[in-house]
C-alpha atoms as a PDB file:
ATOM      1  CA  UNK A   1      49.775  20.721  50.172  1.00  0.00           C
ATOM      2  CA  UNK A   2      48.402  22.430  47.274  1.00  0.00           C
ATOM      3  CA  UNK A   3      51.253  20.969  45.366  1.00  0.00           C
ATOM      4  CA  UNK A   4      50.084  17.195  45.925  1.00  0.00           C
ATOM      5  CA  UNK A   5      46.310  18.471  44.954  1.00  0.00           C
ATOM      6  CA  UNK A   6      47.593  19.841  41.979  1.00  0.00           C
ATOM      7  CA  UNK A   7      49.289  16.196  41.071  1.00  0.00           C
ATOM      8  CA  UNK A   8      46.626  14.459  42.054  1.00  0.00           C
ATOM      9  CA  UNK A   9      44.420  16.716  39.779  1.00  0.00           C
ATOM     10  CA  UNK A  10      46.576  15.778  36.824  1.00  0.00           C
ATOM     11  CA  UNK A  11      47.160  12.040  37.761  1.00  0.00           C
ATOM     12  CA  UNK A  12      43.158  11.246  37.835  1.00  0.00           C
ATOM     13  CA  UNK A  13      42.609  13.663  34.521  1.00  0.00           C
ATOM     14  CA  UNK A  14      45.069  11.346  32.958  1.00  0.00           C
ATOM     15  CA  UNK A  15      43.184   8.318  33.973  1.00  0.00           C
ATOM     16  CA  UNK A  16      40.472   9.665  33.128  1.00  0.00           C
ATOM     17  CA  UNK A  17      41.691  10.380  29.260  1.00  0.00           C
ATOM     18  CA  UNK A  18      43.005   6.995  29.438  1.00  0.00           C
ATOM     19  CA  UNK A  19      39.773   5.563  30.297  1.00  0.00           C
ATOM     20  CA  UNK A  20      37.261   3.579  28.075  1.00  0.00           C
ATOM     21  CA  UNK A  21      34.997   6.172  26.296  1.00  0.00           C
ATOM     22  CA  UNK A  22      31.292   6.921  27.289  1.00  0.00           C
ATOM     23  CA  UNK A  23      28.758   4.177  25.068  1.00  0.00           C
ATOM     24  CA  UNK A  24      26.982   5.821  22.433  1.00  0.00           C
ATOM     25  CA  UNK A  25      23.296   5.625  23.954  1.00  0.00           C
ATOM     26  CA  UNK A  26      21.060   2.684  23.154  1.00  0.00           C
ATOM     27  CA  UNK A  27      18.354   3.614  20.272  1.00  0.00           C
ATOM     28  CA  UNK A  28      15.258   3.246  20.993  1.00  0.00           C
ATOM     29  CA  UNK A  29      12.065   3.068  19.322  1.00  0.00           C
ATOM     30  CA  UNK A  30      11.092   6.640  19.812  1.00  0.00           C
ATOM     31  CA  UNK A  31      14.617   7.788  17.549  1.00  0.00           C
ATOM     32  CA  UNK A  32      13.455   4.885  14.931  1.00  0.00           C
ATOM     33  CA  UNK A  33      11.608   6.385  11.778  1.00  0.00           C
ATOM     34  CA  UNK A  34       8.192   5.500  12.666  1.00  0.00           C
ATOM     35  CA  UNK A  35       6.115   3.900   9.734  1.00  0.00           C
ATOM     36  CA  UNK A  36       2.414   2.939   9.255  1.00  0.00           C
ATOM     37  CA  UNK A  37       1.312  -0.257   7.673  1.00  0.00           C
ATOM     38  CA  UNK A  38      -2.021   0.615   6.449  1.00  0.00           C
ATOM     39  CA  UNK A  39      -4.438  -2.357   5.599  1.00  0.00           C
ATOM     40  CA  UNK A  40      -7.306  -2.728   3.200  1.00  0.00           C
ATOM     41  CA  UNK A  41     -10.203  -5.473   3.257  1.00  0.00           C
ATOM     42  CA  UNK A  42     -12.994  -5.300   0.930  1.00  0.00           C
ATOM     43  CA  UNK A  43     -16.361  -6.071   0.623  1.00  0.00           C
ATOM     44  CA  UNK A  44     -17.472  -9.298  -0.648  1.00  0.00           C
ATOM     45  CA  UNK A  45     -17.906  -9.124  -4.715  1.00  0.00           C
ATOM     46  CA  UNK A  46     -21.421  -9.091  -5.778  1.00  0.00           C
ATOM     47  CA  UNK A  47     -21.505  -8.999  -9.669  1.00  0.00           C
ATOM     48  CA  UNK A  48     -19.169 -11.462 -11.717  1.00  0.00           C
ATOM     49  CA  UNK A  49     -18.657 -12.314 -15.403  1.00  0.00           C
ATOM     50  CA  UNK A  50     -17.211 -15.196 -17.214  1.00  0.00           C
ATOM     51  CA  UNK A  51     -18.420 -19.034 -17.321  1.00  0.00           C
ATOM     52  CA  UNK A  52     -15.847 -19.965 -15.160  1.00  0.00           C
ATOM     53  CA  UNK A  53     -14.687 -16.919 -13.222  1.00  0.00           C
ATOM     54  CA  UNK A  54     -11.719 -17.041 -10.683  1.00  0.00           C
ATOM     55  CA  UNK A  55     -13.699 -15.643  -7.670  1.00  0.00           C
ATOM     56  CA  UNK A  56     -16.832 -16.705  -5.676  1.00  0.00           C
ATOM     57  CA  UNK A  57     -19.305 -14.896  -3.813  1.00  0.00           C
ATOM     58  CA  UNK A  58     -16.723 -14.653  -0.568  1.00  0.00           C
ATOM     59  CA  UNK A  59     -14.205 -13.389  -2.899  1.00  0.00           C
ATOM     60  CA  UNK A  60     -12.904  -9.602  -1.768  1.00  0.00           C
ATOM     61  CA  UNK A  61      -9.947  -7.333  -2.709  1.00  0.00           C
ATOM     62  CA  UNK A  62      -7.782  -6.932   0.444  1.00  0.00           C
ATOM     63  CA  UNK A  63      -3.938  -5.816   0.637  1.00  0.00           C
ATOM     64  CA  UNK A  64      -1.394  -3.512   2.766  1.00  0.00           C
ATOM     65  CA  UNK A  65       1.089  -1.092   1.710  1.00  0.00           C
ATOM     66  CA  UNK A  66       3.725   0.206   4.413  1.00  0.00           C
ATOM     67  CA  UNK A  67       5.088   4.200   4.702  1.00  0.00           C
ATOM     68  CA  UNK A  68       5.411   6.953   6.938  1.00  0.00           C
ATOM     69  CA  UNK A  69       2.481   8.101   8.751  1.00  0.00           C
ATOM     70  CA  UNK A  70      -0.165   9.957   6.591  1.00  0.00           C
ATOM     71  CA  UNK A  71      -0.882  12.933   8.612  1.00  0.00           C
ATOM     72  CA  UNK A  72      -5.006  13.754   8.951  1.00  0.00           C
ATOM     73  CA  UNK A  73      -7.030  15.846   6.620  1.00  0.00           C
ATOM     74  CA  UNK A  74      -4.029  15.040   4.226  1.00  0.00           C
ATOM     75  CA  UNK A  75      -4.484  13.544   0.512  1.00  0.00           C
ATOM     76  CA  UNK A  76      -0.877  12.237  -0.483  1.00  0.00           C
ATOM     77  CA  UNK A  77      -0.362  11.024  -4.198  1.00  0.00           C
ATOM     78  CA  UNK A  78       2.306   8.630  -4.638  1.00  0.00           C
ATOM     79  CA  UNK A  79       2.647   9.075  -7.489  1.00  0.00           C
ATOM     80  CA  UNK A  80       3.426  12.613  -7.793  1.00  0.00           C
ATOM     81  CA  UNK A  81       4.862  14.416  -9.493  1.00  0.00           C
ATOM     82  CA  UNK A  82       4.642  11.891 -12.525  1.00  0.00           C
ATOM     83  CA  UNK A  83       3.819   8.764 -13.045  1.00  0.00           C
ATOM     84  CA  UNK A  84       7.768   7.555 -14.091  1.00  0.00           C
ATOM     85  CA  UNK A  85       9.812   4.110 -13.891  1.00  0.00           C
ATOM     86  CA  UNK A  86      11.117   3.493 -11.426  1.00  0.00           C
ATOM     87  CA  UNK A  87       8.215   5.086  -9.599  1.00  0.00           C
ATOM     88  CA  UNK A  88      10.581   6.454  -6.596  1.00  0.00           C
ATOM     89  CA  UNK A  89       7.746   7.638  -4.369  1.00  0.00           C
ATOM     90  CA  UNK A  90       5.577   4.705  -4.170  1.00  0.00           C
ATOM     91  CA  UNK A  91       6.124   2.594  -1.073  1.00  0.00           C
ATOM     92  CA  UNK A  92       8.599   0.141  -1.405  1.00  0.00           C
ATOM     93  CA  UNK A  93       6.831  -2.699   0.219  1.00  0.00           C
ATOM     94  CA  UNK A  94       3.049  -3.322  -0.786  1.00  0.00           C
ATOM     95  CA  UNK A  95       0.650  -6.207  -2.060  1.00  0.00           C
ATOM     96  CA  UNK A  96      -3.019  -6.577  -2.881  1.00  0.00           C
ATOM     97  CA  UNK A  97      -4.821  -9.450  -3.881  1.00  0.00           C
ATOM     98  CA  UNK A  98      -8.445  -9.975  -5.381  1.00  0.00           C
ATOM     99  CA  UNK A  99      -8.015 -13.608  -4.588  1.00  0.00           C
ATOM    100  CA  UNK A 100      -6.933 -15.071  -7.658  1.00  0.00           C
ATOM    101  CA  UNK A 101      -3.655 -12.818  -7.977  1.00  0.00           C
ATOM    102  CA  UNK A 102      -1.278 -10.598  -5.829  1.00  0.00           C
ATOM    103  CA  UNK A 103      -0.015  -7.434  -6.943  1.00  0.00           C
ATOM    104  CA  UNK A 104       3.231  -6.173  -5.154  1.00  0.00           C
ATOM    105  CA  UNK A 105       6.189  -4.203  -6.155  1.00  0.00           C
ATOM    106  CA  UNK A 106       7.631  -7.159  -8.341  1.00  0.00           C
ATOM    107  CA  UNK A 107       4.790  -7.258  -9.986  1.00  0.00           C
ATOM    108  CA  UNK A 108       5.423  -3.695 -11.583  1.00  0.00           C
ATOM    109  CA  UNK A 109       7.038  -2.323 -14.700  1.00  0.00           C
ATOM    110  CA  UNK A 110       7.318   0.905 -16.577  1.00  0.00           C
ATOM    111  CA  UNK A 111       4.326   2.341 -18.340  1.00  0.00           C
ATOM    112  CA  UNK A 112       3.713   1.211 -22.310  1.00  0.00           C
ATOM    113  CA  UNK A 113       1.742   2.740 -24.411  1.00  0.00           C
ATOM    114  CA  UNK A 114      -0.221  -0.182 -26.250  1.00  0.00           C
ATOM    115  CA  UNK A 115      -0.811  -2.293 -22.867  1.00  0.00           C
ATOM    116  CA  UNK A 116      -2.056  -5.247 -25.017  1.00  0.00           C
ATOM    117  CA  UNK A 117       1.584  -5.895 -25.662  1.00  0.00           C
ATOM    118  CA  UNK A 118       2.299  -6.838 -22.065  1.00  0.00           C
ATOM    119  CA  UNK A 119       2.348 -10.904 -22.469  1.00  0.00           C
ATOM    120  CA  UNK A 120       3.378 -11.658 -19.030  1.00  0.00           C
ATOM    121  CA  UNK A 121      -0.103 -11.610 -17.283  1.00  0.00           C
ATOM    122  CA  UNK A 122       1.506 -11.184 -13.732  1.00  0.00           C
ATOM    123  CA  UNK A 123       2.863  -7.823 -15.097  1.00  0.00           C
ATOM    124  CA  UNK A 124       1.339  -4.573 -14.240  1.00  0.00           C
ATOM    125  CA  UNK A 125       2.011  -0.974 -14.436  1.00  0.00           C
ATOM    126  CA  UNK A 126       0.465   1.410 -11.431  1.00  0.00           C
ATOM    127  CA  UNK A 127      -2.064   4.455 -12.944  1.00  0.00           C
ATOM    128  CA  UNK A 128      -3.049   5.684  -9.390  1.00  0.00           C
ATOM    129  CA  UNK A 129      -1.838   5.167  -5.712  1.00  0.00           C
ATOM    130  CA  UNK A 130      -3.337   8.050  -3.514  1.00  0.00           C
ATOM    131  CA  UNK A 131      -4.751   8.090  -0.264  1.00  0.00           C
ATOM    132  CA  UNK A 132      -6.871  10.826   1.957  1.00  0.00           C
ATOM    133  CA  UNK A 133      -7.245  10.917   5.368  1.00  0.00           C
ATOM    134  CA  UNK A 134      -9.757  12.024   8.639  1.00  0.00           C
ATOM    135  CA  UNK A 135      -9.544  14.571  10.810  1.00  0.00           C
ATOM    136  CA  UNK A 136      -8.177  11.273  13.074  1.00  0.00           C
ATOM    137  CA  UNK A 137      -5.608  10.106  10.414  1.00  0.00           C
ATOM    138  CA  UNK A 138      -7.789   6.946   9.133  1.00  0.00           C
ATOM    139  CA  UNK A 139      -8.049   6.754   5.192  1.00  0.00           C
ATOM    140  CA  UNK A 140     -11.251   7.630   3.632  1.00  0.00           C
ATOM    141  CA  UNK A 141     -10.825   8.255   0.683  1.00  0.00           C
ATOM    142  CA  UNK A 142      -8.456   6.474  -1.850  1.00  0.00           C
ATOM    143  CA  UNK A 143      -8.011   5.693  -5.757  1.00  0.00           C
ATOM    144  CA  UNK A 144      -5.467   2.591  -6.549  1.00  0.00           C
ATOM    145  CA  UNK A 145      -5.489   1.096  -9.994  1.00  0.00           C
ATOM    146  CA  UNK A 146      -3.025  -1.282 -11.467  1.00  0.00           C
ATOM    147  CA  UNK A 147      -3.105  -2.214 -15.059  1.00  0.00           C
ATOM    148  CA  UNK A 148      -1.805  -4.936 -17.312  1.00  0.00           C
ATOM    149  CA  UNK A 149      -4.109  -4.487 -20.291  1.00  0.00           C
ATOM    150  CA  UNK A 150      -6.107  -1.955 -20.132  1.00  0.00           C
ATOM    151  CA  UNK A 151      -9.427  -2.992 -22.343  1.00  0.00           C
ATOM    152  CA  UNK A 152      -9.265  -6.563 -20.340  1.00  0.00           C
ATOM    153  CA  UNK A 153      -6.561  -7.188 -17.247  1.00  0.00           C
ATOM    154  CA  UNK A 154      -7.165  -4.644 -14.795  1.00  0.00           C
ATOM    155  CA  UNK A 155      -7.388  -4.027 -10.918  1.00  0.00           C
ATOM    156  CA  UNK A 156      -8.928  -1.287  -9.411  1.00  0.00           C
ATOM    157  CA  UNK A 157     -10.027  -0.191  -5.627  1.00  0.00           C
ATOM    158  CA  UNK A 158     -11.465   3.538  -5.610  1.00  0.00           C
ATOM    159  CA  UNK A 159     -14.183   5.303  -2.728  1.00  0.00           C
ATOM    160  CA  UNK A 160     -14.081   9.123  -2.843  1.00  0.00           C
ATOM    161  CA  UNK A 161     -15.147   9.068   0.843  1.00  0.00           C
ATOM    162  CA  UNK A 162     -18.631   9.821   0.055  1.00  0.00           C
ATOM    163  CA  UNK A 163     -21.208   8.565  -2.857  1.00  0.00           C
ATOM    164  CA  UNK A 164     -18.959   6.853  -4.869  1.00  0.00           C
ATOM    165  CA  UNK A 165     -16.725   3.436  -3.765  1.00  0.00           C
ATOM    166  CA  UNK A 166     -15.840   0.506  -6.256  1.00  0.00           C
ATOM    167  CA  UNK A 167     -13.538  -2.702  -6.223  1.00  0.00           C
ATOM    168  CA  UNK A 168     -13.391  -4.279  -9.502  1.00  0.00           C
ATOM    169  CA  UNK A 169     -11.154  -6.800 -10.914  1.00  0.00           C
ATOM    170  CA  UNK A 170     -11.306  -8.338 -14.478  1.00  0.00           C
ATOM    171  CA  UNK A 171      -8.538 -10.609 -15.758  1.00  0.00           C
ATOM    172  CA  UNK A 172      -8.169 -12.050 -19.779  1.00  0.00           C
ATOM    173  CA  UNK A 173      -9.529 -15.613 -20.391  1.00  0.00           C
ATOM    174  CA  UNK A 174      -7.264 -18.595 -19.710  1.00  0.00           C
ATOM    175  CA  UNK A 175      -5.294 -16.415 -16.920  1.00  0.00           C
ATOM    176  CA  UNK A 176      -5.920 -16.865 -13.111  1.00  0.00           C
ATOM    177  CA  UNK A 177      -8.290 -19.600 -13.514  1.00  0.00           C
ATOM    178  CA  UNK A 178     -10.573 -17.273 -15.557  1.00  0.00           C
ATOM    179  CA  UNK A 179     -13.085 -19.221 -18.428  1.00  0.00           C
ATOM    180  CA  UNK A 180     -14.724 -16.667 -20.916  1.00  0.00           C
ATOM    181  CA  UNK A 181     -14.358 -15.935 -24.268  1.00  0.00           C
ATOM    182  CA  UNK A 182     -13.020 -12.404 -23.844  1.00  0.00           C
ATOM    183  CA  UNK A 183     -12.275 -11.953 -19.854  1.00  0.00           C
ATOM    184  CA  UNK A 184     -13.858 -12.565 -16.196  1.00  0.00           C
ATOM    185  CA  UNK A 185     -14.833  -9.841 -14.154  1.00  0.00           C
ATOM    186  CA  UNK A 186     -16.062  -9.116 -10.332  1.00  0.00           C
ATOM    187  CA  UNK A 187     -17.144  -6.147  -8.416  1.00  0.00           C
ATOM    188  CA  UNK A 188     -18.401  -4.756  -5.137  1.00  0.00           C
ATOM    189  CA  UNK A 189     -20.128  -1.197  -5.884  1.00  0.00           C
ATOM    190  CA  UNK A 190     -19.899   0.594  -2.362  1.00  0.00           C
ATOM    191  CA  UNK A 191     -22.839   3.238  -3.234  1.00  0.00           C
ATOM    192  CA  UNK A 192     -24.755   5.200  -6.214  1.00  0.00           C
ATOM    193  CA  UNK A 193     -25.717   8.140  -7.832  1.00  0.00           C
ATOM    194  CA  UNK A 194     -29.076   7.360  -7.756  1.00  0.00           C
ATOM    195  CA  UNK A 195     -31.615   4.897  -5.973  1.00  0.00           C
ATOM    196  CA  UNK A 196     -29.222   2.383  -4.238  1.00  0.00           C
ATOM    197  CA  UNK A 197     -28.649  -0.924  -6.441  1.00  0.00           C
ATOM    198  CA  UNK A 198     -29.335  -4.084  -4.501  1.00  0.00           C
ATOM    199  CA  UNK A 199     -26.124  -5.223  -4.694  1.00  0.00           C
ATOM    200  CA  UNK A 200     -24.716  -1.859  -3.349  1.00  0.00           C
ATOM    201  CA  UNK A 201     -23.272  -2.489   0.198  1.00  0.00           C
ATOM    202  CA  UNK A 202     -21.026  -0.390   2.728  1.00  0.00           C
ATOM    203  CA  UNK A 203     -17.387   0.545   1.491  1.00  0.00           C
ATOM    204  CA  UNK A 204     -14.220  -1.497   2.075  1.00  0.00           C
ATOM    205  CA  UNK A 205     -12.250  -0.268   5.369  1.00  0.00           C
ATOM    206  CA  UNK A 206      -8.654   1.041   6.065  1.00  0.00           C
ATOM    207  CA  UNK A 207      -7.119   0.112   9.296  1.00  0.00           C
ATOM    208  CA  UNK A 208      -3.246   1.192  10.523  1.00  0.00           C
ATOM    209  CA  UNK A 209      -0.733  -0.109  12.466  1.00  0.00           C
ATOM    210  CA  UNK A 210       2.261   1.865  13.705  1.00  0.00           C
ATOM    211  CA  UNK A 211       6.110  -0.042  13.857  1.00  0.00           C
ATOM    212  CA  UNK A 212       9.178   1.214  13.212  1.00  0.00           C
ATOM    213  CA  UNK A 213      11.671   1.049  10.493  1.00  0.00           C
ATOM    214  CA  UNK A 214      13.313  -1.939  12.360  1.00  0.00           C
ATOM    215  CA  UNK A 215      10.470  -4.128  11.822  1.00  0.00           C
ATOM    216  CA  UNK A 216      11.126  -3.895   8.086  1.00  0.00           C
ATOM    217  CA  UNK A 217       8.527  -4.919   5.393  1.00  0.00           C
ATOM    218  CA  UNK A 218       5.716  -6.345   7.846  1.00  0.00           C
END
């Protein structure tokens, strides 16, 4: 009798090797990288220049940029350590638009030293991308400024979290729908130094939205 166990042991361990193998489990979302698309809207600009500038008075900077979760009370530069082409640490999928252009990654090249030899308007390179957040992970502070030429093609979104907070845009004459004899600007000042201006109004505002890496660039 304990001969026939014994074979019967060794018949079902061959099966058993012979058998299909055990399914790798199923992934789920929780063993997905988890990223953050973090989304910006504006206030409404207030103060423009040019005869004919691109933007009206419903005209605000808004955009998104996608990464891995900021975690709170944390201020993360994106461009550190240096500000270098290819700029490997800034996210790879991003755009922000003042409403008479979009800035995203294909919109970026390396840094030059005399910007006013950049022809191709739609051409930027990135000076700042950095971000601080809450004790609840929200962004409330932040400093992002793209340049093209730097004395007259610039876009810039900046709040320090407390008495300071700017968007302003300017683009050269003849580009983005821009009439003036040296460029067209608009702004939305957030708060001041001094007496508030009347044109000073409450800051732009951050909101986030958690996927995963499988939902790709939003």
């Amino acid at each position: 009798m304990l001969q026939i166990r014994l074979g019967l042991a060794v018949v079902l361990a061959m099966l058993t090797a012979c058998g299909p193998s055990e399914a790798p489990p199923e992934s789920t979302p929780e063993s997905q990288s988890k990223l953050v698309k973090y989304s910006y809207t504006g206030a409404k600009m207030t103060v423009f220049t040019g005869a004919v500038p691109p933007w009206t008075t419903e005209s605000r900077m808004s955009g998104y940029f996608i990464a891995a979760e900021i975690p709170p009370m944390t201020t993360v530069d994106y461009l550190d350590p240096d500000i270098h082409w290819p700029f490997p640490n800034l996210p790879e999928t991003f755009a922000f638009t003042d409403g008479a252009r979009t800035i995203a990654r294909e919109n970026l090249e390396d840094v030059i030293k005399d910007t006013a030899l950049r022809l191709d308007p739609n051409m930027h390179e990135v000076r700042t991308f950095n971000f601080t957040t809450d004790i609840d992970g929200n962004i409330v502070a932040w400093d992002i400024l793209f340049v093209h030429d730097v004395r007259g093609n610039t876009f810039l979104s900046a709040h320090n979290g407390g008495i300071y907070g700017q968007d302003l845009t300017e683009v050269d004459a003849t580009h983005f729908g821009c009439v003036a004899s040296l460029k067209c600007t608009a702004n939305a000042n957030y708060t001041s130094q001094g007496p508030v201006l009347p044109d000073t109004q409450a800051a732009g505002t951050w909101t986030k939205e958690i996927m995963t890496a499988a939902d790709g660039d939003g």
